[in-house]
C-alpha atoms as a PDB file:
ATOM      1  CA  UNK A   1     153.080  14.773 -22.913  1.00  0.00           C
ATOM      2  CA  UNK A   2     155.932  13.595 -25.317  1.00  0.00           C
ATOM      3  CA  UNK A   3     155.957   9.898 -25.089  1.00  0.00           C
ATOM      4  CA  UNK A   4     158.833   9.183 -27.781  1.00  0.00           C
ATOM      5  CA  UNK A   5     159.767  11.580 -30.701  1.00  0.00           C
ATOM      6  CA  UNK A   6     156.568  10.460 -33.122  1.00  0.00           C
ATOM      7  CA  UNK A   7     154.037  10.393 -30.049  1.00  0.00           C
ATOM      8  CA  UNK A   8     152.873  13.360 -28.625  1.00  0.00           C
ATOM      9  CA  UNK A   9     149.585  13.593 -26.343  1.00  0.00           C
ATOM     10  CA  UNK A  10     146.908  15.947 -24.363  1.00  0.00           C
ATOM     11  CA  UNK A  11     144.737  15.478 -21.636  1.00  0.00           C
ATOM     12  CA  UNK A  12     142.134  17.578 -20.510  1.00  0.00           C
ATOM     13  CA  UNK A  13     139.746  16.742 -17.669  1.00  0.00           C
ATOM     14  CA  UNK A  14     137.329  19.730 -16.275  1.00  0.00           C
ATOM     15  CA  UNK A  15     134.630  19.987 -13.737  1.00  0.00           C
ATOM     16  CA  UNK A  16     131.725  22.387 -13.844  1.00  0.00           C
ATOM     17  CA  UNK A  17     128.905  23.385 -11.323  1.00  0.00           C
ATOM     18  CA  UNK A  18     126.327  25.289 -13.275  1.00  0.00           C
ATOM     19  CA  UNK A  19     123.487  26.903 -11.528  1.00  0.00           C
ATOM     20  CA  UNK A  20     121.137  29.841 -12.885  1.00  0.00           C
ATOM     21  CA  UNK A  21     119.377  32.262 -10.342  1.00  0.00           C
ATOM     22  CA  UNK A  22     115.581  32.870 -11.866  1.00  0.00           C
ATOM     23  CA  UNK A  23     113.573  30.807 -14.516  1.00  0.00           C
ATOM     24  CA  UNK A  24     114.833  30.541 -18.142  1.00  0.00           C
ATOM     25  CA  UNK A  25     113.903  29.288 -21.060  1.00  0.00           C
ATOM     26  CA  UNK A  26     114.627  25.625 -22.270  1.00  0.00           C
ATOM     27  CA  UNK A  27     117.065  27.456 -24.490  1.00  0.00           C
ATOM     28  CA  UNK A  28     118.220  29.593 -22.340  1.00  0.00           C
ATOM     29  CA  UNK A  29     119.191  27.100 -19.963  1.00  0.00           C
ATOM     30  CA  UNK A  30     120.583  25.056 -22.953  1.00  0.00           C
ATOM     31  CA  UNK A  31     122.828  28.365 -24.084  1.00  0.00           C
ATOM     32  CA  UNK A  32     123.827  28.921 -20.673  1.00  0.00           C
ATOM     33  CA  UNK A  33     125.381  25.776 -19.559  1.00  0.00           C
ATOM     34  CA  UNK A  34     126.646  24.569 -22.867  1.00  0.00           C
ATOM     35  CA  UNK A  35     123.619  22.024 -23.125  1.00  0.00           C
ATOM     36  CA  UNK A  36     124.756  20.286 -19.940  1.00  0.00           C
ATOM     37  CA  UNK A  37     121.997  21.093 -17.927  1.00  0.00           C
ATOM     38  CA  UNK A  38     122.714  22.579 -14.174  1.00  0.00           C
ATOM     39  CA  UNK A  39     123.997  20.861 -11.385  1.00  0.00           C
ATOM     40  CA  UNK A  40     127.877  18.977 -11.860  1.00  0.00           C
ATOM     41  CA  UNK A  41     129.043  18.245 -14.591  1.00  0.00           C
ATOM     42  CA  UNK A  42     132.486  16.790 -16.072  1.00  0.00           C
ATOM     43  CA  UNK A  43     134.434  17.231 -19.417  1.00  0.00           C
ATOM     44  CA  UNK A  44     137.243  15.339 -20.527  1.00  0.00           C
ATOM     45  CA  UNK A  45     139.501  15.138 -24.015  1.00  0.00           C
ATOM     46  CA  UNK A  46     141.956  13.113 -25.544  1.00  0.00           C
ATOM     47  CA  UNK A  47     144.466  14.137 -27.900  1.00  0.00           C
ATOM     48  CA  UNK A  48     146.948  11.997 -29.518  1.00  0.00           C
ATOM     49  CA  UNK A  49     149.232  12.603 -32.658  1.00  0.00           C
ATOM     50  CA  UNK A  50     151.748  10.112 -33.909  1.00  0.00           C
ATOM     51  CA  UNK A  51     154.106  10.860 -36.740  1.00  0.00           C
ATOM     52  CA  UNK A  52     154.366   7.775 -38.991  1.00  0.00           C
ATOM     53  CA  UNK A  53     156.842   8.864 -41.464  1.00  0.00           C
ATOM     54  CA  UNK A  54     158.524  12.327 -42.097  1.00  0.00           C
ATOM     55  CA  UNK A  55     155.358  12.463 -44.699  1.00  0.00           C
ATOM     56  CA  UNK A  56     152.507  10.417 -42.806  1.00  0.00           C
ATOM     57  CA  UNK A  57     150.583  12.060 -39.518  1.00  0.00           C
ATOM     58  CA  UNK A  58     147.700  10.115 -37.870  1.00  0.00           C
ATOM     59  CA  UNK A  59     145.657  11.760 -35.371  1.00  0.00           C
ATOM     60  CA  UNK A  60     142.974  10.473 -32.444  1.00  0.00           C
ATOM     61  CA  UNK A  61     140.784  12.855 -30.873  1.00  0.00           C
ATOM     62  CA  UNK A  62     138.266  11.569 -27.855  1.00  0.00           C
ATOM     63  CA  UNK A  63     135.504  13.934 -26.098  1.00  0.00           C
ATOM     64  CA  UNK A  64     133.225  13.125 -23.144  1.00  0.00           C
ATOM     65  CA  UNK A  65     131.002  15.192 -20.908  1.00  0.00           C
ATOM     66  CA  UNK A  66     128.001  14.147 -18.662  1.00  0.00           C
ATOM     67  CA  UNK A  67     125.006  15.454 -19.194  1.00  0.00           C
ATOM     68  CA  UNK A  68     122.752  16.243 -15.349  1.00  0.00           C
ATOM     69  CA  UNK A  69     120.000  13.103 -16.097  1.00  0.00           C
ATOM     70  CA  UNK A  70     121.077  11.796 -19.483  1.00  0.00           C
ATOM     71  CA  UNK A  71     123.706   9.247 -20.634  1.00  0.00           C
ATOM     72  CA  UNK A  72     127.286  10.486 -21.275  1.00  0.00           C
ATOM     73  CA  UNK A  73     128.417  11.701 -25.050  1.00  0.00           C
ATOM     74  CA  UNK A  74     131.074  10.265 -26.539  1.00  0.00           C
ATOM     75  CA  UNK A  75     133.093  11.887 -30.141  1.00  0.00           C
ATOM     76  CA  UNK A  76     135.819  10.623 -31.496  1.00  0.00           C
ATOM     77  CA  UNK A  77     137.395  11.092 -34.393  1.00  0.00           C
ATOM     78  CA  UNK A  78     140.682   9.288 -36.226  1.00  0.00           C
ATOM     79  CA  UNK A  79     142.360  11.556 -38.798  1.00  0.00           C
ATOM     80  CA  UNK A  80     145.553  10.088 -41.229  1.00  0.00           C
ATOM     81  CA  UNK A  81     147.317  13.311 -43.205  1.00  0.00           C
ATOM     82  CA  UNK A  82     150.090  13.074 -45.960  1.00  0.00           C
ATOM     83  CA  UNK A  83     152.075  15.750 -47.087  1.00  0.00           C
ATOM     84  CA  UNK A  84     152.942  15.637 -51.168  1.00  0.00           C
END
């Protein structure tokens, strides 16, 4: 999504059902399903960039999942760049 010329943003959402057929391992089951667990599960990320100046970039970057029986993760991460 192009908001204006400087603003520019992504948006990812994504759904999962994971479900593994025998007994596994607790790292097994970790590997498998990305450390989500089985049952649903959700993903979502943020992406925005914003050109300050023809020299200046600043960056935000936001990540969620769910976790089956364990509070949600949240990242995020700010980044400012210059070019010299």
């Amino acid at each position: 999504i192009y908001v204006t010329e400087r603003l520019q943003g992504n948006i990812r959402l994504q759904w999962r059902r994971n479900s593994i057929t025998g007994d596994p391992t607790s790292l097994g089951n970790f590997e498998l399903t990305d450390g989500a667990g089985q049952g649903d599960t959700w993903r979502w990320a943020l992406q925005a960039n914003y050109r300050v100046s023809d020299l200046l970039r600043a960056s935000l970057n936001y990540d969620g999942r769910t976790i089956v029986d364990r509070p949600f993760v949240h990242s995020a991460r700010f980044t400012v760049s210059a070019v010299f």
